[in-house]
C-alpha atoms as a PDB file:
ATOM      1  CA  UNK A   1      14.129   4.891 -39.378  1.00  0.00           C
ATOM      2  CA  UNK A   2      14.833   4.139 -43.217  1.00  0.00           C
ATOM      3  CA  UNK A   3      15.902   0.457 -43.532  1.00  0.00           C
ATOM      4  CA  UNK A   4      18.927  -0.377 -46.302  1.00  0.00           C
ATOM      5  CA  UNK A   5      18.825  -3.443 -48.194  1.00  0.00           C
ATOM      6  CA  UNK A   6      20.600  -6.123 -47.497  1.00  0.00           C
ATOM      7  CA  UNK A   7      23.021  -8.360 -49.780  1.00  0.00           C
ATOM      8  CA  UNK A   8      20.963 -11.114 -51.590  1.00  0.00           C
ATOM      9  CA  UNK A   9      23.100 -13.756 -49.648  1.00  0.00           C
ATOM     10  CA  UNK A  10      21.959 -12.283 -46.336  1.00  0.00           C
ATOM     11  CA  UNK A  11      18.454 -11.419 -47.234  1.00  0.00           C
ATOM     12  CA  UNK A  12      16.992 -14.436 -45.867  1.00  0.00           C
ATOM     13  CA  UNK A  13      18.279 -13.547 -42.175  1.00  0.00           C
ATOM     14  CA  UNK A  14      18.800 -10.032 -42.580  1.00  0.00           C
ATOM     15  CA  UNK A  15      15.215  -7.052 -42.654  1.00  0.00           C
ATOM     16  CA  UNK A  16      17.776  -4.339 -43.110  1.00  0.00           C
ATOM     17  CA  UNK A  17      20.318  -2.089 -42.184  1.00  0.00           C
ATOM     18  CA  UNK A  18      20.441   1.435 -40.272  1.00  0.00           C
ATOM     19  CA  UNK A  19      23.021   4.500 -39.633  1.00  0.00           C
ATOM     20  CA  UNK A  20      22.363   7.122 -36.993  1.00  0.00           C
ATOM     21  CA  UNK A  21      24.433  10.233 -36.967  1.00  0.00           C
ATOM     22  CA  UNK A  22      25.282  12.074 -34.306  1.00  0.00           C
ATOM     23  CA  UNK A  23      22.821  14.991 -33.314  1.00  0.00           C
ATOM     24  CA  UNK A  24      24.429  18.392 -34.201  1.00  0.00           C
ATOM     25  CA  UNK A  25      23.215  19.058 -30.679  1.00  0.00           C
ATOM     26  CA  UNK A  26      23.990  17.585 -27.109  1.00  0.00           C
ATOM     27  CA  UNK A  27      21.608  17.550 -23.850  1.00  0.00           C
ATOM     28  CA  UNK A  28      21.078  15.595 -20.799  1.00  0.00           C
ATOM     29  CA  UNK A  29      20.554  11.754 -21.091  1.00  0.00           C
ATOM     30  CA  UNK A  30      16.899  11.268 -20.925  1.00  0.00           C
ATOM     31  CA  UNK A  31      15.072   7.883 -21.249  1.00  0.00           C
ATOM     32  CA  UNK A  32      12.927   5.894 -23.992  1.00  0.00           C
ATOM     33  CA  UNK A  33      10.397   3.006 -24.099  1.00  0.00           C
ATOM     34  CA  UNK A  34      11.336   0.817 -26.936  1.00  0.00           C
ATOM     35  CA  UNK A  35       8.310  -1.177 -28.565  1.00  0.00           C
ATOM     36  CA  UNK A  36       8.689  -4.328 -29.313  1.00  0.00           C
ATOM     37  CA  UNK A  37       8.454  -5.918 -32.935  1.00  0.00           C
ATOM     38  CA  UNK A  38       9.319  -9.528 -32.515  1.00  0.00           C
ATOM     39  CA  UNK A  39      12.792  -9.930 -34.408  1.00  0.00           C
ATOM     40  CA  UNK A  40      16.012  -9.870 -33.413  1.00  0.00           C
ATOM     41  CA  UNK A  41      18.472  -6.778 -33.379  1.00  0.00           C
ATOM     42  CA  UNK A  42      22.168  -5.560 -33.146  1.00  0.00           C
ATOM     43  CA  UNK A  43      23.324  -2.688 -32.218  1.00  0.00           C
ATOM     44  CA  UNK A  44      27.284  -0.828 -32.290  1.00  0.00           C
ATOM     45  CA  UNK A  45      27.338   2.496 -30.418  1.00  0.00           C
ATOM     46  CA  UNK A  46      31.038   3.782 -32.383  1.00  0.00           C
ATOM     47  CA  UNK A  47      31.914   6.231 -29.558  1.00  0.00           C
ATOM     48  CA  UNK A  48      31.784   3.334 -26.831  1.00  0.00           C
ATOM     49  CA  UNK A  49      28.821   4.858 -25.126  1.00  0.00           C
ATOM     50  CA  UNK A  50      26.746   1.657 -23.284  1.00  0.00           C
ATOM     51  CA  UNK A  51      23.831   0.700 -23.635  1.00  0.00           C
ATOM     52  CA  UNK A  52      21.457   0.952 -20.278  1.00  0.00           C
ATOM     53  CA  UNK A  53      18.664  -0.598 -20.302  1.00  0.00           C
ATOM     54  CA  UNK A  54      15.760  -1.139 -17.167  1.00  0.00           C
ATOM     55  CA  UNK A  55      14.561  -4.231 -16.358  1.00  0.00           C
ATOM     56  CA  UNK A  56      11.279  -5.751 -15.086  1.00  0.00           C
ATOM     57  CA  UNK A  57      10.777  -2.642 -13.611  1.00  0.00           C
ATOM     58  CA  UNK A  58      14.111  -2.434 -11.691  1.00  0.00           C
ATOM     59  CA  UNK A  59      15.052   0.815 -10.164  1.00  0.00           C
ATOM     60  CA  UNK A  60      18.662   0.657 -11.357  1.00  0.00           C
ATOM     61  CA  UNK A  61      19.284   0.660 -14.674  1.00  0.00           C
ATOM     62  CA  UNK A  62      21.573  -2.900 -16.662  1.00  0.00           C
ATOM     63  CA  UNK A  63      24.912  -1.233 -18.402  1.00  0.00           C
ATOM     64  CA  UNK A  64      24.782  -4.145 -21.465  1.00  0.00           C
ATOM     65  CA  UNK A  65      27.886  -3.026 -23.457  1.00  0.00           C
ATOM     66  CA  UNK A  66      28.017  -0.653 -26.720  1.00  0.00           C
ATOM     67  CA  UNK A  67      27.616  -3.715 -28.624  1.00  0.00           C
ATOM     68  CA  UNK A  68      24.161  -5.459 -28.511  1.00  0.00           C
ATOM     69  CA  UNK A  69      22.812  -8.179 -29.594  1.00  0.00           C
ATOM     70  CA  UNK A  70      18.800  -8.331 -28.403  1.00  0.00           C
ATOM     71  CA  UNK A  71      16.884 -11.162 -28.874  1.00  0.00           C
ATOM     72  CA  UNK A  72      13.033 -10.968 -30.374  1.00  0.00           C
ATOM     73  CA  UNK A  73      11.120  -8.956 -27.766  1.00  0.00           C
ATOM     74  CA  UNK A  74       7.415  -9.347 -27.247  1.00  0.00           C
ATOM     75  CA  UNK A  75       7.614  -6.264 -24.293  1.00  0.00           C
ATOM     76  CA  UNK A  76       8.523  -3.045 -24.203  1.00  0.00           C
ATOM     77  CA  UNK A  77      12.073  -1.773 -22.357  1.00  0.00           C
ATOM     78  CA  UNK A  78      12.977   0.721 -21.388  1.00  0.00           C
ATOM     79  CA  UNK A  79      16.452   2.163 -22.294  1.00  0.00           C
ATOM     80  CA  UNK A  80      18.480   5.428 -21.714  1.00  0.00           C
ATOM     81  CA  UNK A  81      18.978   7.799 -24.767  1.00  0.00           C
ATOM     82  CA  UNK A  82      22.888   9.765 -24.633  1.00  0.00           C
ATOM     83  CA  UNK A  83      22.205  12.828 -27.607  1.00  0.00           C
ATOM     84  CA  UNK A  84      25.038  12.673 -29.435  1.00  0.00           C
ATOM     85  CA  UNK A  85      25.761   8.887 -29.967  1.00  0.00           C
ATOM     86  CA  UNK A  86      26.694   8.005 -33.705  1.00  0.00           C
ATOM     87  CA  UNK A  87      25.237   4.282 -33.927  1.00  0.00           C
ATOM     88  CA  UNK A  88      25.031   1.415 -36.668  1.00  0.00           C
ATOM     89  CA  UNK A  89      22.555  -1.506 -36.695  1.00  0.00           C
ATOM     90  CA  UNK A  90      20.875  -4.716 -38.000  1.00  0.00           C
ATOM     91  CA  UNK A  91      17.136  -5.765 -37.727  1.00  0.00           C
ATOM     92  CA  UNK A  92      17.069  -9.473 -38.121  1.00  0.00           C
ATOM     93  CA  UNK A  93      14.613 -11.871 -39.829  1.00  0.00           C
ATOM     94  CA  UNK A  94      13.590 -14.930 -38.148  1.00  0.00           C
ATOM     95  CA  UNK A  95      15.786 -18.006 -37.595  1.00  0.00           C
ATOM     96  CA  UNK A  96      18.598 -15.254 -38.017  1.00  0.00           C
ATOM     97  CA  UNK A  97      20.050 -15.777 -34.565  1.00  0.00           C
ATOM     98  CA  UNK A  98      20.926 -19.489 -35.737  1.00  0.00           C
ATOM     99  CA  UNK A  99      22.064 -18.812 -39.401  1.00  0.00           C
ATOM    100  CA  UNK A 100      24.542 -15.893 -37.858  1.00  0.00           C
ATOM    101  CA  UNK A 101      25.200 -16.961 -34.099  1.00  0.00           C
ATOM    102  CA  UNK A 102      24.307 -20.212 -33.292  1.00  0.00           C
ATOM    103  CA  UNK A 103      21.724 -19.198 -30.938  1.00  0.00           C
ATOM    104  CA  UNK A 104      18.300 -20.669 -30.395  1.00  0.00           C
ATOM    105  CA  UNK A 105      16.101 -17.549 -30.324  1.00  0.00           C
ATOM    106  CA  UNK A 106      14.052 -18.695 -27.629  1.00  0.00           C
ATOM    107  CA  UNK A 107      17.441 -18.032 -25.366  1.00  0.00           C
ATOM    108  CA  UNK A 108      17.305 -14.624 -25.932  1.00  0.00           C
ATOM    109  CA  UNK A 109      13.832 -13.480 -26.460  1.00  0.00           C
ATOM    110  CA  UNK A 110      12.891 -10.482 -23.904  1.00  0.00           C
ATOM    111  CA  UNK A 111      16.907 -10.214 -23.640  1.00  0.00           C
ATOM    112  CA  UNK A 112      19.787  -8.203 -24.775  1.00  0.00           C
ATOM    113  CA  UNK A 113      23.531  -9.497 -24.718  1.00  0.00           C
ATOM    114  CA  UNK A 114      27.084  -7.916 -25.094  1.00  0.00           C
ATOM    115  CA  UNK A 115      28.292  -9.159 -28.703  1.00  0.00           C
ATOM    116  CA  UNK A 116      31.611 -10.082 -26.984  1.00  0.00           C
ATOM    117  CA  UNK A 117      29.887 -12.967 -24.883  1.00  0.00           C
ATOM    118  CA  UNK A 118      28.874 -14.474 -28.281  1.00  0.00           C
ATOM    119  CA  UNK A 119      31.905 -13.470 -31.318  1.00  0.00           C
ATOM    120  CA  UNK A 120      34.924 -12.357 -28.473  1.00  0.00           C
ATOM    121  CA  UNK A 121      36.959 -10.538 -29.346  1.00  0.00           C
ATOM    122  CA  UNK A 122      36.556  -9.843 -32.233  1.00  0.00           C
ATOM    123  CA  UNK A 123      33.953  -7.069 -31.653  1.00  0.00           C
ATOM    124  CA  UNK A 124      37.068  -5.280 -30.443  1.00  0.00           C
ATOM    125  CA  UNK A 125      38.717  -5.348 -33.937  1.00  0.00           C
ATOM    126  CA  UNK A 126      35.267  -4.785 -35.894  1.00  0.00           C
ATOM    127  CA  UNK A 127      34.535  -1.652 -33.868  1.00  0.00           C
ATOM    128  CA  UNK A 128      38.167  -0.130 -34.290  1.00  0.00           C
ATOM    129  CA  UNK A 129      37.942  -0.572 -37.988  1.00  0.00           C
ATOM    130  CA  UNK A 130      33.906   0.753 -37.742  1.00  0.00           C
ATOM    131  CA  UNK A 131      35.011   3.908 -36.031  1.00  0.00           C
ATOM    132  CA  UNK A 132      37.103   5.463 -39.156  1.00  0.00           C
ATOM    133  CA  UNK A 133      34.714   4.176 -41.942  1.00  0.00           C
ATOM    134  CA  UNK A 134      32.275   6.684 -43.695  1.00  0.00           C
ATOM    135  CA  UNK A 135      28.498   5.208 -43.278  1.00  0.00           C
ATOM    136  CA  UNK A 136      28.972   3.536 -46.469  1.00  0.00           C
ATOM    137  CA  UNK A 137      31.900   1.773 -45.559  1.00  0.00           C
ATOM    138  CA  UNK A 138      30.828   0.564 -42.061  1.00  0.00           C
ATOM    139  CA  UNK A 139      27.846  -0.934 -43.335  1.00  0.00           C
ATOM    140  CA  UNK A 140      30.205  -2.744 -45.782  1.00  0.00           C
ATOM    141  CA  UNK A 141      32.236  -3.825 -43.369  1.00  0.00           C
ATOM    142  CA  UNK A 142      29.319  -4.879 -41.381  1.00  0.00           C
ATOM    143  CA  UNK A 143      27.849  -6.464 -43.585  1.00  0.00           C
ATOM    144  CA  UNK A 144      31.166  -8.728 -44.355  1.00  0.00           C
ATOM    145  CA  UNK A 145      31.821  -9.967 -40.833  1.00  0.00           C
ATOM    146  CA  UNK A 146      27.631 -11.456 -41.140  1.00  0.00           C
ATOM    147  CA  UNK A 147      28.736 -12.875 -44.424  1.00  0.00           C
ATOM    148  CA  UNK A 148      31.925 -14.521 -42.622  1.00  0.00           C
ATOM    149  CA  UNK A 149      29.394 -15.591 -39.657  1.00  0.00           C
ATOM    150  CA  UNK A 150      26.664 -17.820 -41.628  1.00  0.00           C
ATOM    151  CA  UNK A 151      26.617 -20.797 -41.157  1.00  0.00           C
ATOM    152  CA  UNK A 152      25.553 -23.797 -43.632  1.00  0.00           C
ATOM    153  CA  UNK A 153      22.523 -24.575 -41.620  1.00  0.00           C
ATOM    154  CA  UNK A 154      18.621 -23.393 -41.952  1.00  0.00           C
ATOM    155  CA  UNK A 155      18.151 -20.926 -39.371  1.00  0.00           C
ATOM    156  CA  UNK A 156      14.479 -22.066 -39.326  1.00  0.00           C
ATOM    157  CA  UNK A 157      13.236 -25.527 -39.639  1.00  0.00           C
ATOM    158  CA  UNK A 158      12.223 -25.989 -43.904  1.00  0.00           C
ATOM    159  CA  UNK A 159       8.275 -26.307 -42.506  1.00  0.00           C
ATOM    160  CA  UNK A 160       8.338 -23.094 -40.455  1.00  0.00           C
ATOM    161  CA  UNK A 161      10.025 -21.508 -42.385  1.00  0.00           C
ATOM    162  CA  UNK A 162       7.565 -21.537 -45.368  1.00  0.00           C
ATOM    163  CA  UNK A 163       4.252 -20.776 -43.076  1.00  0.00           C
ATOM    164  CA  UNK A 164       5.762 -18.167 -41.353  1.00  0.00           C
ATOM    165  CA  UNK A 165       3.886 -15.746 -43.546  1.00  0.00           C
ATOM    166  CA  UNK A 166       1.031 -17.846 -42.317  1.00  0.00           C
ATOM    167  CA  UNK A 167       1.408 -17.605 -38.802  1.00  0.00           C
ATOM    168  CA  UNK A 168       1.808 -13.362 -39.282  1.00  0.00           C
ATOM    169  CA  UNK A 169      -1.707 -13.397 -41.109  1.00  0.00           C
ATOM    170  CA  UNK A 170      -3.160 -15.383 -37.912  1.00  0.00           C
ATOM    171  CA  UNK A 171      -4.321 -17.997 -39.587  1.00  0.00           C
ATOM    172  CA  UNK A 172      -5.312 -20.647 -37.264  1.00  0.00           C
ATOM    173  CA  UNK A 173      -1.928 -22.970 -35.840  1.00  0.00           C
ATOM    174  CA  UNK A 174      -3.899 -25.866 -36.112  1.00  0.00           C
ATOM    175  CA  UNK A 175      -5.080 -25.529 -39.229  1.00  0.00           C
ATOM    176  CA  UNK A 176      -1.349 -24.561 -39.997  1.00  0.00           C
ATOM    177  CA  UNK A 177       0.537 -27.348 -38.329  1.00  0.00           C
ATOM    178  CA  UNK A 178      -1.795 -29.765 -40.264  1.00  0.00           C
ATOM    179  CA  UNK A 179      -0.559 -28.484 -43.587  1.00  0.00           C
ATOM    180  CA  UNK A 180       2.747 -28.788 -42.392  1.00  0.00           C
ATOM    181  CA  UNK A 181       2.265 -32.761 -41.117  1.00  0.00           C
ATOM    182  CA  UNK A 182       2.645 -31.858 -37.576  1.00  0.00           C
ATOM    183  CA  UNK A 183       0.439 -32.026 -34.433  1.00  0.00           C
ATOM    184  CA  UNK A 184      -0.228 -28.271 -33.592  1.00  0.00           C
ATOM    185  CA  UNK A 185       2.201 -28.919 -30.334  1.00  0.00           C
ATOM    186  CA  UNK A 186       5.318 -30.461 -32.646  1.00  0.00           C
ATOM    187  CA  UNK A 187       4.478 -27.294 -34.751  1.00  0.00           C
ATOM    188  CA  UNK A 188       4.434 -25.062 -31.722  1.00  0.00           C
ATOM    189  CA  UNK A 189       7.666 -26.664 -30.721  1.00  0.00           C
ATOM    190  CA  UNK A 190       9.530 -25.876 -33.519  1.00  0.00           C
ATOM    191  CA  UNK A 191       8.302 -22.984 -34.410  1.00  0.00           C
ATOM    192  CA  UNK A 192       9.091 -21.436 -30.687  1.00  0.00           C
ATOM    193  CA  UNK A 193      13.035 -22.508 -30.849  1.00  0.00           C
ATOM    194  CA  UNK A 194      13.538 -21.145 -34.220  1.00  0.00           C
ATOM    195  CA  UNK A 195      11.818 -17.591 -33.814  1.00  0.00           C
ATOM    196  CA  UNK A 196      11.785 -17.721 -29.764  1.00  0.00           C
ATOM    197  CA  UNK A 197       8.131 -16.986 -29.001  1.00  0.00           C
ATOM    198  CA  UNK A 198       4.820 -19.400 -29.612  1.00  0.00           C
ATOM    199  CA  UNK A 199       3.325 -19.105 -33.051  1.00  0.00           C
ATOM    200  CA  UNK A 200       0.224 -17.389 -31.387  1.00  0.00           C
ATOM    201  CA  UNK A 201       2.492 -14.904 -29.829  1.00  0.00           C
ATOM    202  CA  UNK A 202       4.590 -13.998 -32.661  1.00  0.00           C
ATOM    203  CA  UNK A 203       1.743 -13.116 -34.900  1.00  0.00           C
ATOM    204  CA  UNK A 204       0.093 -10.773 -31.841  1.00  0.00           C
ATOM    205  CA  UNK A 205       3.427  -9.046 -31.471  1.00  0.00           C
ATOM    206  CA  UNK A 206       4.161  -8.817 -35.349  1.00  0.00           C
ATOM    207  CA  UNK A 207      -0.208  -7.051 -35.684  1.00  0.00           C
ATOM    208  CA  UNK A 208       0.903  -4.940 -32.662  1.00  0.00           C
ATOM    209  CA  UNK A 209       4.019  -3.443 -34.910  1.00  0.00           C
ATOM    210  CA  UNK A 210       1.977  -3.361 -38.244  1.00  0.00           C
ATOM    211  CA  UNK A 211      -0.627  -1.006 -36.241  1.00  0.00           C
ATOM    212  CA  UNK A 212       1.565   1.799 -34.614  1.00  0.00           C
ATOM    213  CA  UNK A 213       1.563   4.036 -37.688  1.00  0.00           C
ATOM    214  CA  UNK A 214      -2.476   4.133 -37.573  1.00  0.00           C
ATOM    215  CA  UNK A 215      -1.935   4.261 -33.730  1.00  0.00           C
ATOM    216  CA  UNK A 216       0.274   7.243 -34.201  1.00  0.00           C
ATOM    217  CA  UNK A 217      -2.315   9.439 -36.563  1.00  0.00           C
ATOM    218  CA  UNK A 218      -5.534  11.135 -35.702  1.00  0.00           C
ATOM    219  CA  UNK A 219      -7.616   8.655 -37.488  1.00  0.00           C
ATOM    220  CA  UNK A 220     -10.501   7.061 -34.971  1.00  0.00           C
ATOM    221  CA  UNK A 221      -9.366   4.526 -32.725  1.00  0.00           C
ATOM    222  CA  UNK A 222     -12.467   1.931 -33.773  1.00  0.00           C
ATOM    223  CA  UNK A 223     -10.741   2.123 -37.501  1.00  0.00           C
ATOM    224  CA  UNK A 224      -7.388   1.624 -36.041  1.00  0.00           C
ATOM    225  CA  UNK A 225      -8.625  -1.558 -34.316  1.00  0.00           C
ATOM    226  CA  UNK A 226     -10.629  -2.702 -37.021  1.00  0.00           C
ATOM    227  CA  UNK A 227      -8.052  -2.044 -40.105  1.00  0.00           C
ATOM    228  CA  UNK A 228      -5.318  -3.385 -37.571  1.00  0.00           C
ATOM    229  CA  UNK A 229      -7.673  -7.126 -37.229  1.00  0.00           C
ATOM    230  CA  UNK A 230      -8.299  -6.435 -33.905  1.00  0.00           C
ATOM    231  CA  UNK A 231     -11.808  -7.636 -33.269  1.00  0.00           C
ATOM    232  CA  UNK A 232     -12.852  -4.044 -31.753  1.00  0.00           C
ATOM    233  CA  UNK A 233     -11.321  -1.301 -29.828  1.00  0.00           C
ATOM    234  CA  UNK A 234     -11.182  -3.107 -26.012  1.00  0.00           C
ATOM    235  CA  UNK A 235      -8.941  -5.752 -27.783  1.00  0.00           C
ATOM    236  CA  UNK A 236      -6.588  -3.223 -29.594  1.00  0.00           C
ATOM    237  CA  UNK A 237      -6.266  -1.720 -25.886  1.00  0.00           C
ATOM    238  CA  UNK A 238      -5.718  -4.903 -24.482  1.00  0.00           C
ATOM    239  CA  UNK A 239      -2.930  -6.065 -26.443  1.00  0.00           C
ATOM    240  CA  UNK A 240      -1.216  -3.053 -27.081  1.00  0.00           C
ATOM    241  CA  UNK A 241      -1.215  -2.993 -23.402  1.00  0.00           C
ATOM    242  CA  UNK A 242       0.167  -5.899 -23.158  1.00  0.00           C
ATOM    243  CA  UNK A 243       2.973  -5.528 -25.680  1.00  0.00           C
ATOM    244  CA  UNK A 244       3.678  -1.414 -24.894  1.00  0.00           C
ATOM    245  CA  UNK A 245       2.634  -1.455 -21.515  1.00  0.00           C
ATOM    246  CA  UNK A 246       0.995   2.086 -22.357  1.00  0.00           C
ATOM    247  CA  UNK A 247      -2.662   2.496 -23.656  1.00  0.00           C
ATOM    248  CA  UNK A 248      -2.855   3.810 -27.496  1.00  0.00           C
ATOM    249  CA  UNK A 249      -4.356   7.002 -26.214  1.00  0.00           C
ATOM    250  CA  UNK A 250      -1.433   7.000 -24.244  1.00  0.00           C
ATOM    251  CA  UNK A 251       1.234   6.249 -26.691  1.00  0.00           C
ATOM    252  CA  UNK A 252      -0.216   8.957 -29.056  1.00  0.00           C
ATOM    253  CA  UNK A 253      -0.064  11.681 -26.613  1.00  0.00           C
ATOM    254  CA  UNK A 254       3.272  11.197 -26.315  1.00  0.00           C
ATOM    255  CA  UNK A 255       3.842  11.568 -30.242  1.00  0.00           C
ATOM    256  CA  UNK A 256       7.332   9.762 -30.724  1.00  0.00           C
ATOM    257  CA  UNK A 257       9.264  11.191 -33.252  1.00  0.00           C
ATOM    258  CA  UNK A 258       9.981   7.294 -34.287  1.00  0.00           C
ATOM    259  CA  UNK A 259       7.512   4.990 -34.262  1.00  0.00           C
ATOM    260  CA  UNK A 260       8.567   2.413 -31.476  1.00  0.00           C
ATOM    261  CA  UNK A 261      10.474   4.754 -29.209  1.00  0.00           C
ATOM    262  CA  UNK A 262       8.360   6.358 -26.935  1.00  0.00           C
ATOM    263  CA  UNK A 263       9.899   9.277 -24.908  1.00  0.00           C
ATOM    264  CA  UNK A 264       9.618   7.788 -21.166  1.00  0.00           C
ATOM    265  CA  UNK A 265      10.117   9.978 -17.678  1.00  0.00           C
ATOM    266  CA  UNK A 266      12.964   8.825 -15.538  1.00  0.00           C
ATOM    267  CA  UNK A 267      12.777   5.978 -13.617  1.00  0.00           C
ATOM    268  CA  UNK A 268      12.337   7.774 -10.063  1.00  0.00           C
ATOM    269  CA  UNK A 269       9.742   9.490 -11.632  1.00  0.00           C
ATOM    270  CA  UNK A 270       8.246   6.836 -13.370  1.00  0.00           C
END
């Protein structure tokens, strides 16, 4: 899905935008694996439809609300899909959660949330006014209530904040909390309550999301690994594994249509 800018004043906390329209066509519910990508999301479903997501494996699936906020993941969910559902969204940069919310993003990582439990009620009035915009408009308006959340603090602490790029690369986090003037574990510390995973973890899950269009492709699964810095092809099936909880061979036979849902059976047959 196409990302939209965001405003220069919310560019440091905010990757982009997104609009889905409705389908022109309706179906049964079916269900999705969502792929992780390590930053924090929001979601507004405008016809009220909930979210439902499965947990942990649980049988029964969570009803979250039909506005989310989800922490940065480092696992796959699972959620269910309703065809039809006209949604609007936000894909948050690091330290975001703080900036916006006030949140430490180690509280929510692996976790979604009902946007009432953190701005009230005024979700109530945002998604009335949401529902009669054109796309345009509603990512206007969207964009305006973030404005009127920041808040005059960094988001990230000033030193992880400027390695971050660092830490992505996998440069080595001692090497990196020395050119910082921290012990690696200070480093680790800070850097874990402002993005809500270790450094070491962070840049495995952010490699994992920069290789799923080569996953996706025909092209040989040694290149994959190797253009991906994966130090050969057992490690590439190791983490993505870990982070998918599908094989790649696995993930490309099921040929999403978007690049970090994965069509999933249901969960009594799964």
């Amino acid at each position: 899905m196409r990302l939209l800018p965001a405003s220069p004043a919310l560019r440091p906390w905010v990757a982009g935008y997104w609009h889905s329209a409705p389908a022109a066509t309706t179906g049964a519910t079916s269900q999705e694996w969502v792929l992780p990508d390590g930053h924090a999301h929001l979601a507004l479903r405008l016809d009220g439809t909930p979210l439902r997501r499965w947990v942990d494996g649980e049988a029964d699936a969570r009803t979250i609300g039909d506005a989310v906020l989800a922490g940065p993941h480092s696992r796959a969910y699972r959620k269910e899909v309703v065809p039809g559902t006209a949604s609007i969204g936000v894909v948050f940069r690091p330290g975001a959660l703080r900036a916006l919310f006030g949140i430490a993003a180690s509280e929510l990582v692996d976790c979604h949330v009902a946007l009432e439990d953190v701005w009230g009620r005024e979700v109530a009035v945002l998604r009335d006014r949401l529902q009669a915009g054109s796309p345009a408009l509603r990512l206007s308006l969207l964009e305006a209530r973030l404005l009127a959340r920041l808040r005059p603090c960094h988001g990230l602490h000033p030193q992880v904040a400027a390695r971050l790029g660092q830490v992505e690369d996998g440069a080595r986090i001692a090497d990196i909390a020395r050119s910082a003037g921290y012990s690696a574990r200070r480093f680790t510390d800070l850097f874990h309550e402002g993005v809500g995973m270790t450094p070491r973890r962070y840049a495995n899950v952010r490699r994992f999301a920069r290789v799923l269009p080569s996953a996706a492709t025909a092209a040989a699964w040694t290149d994959v690994a190797l253009d991906g810095g994966y130090s050969d092809q057992a490690h590439l099936v190791r983490e993505f594994r870990a982070h998918a909880g599908m094989t790649p061979g696995e993930y490309r036979r099921a040929a999403p249509r978007a690049l970090r849902h994965v069509p999933a059976p249901s969960p009594a047959a799964g």
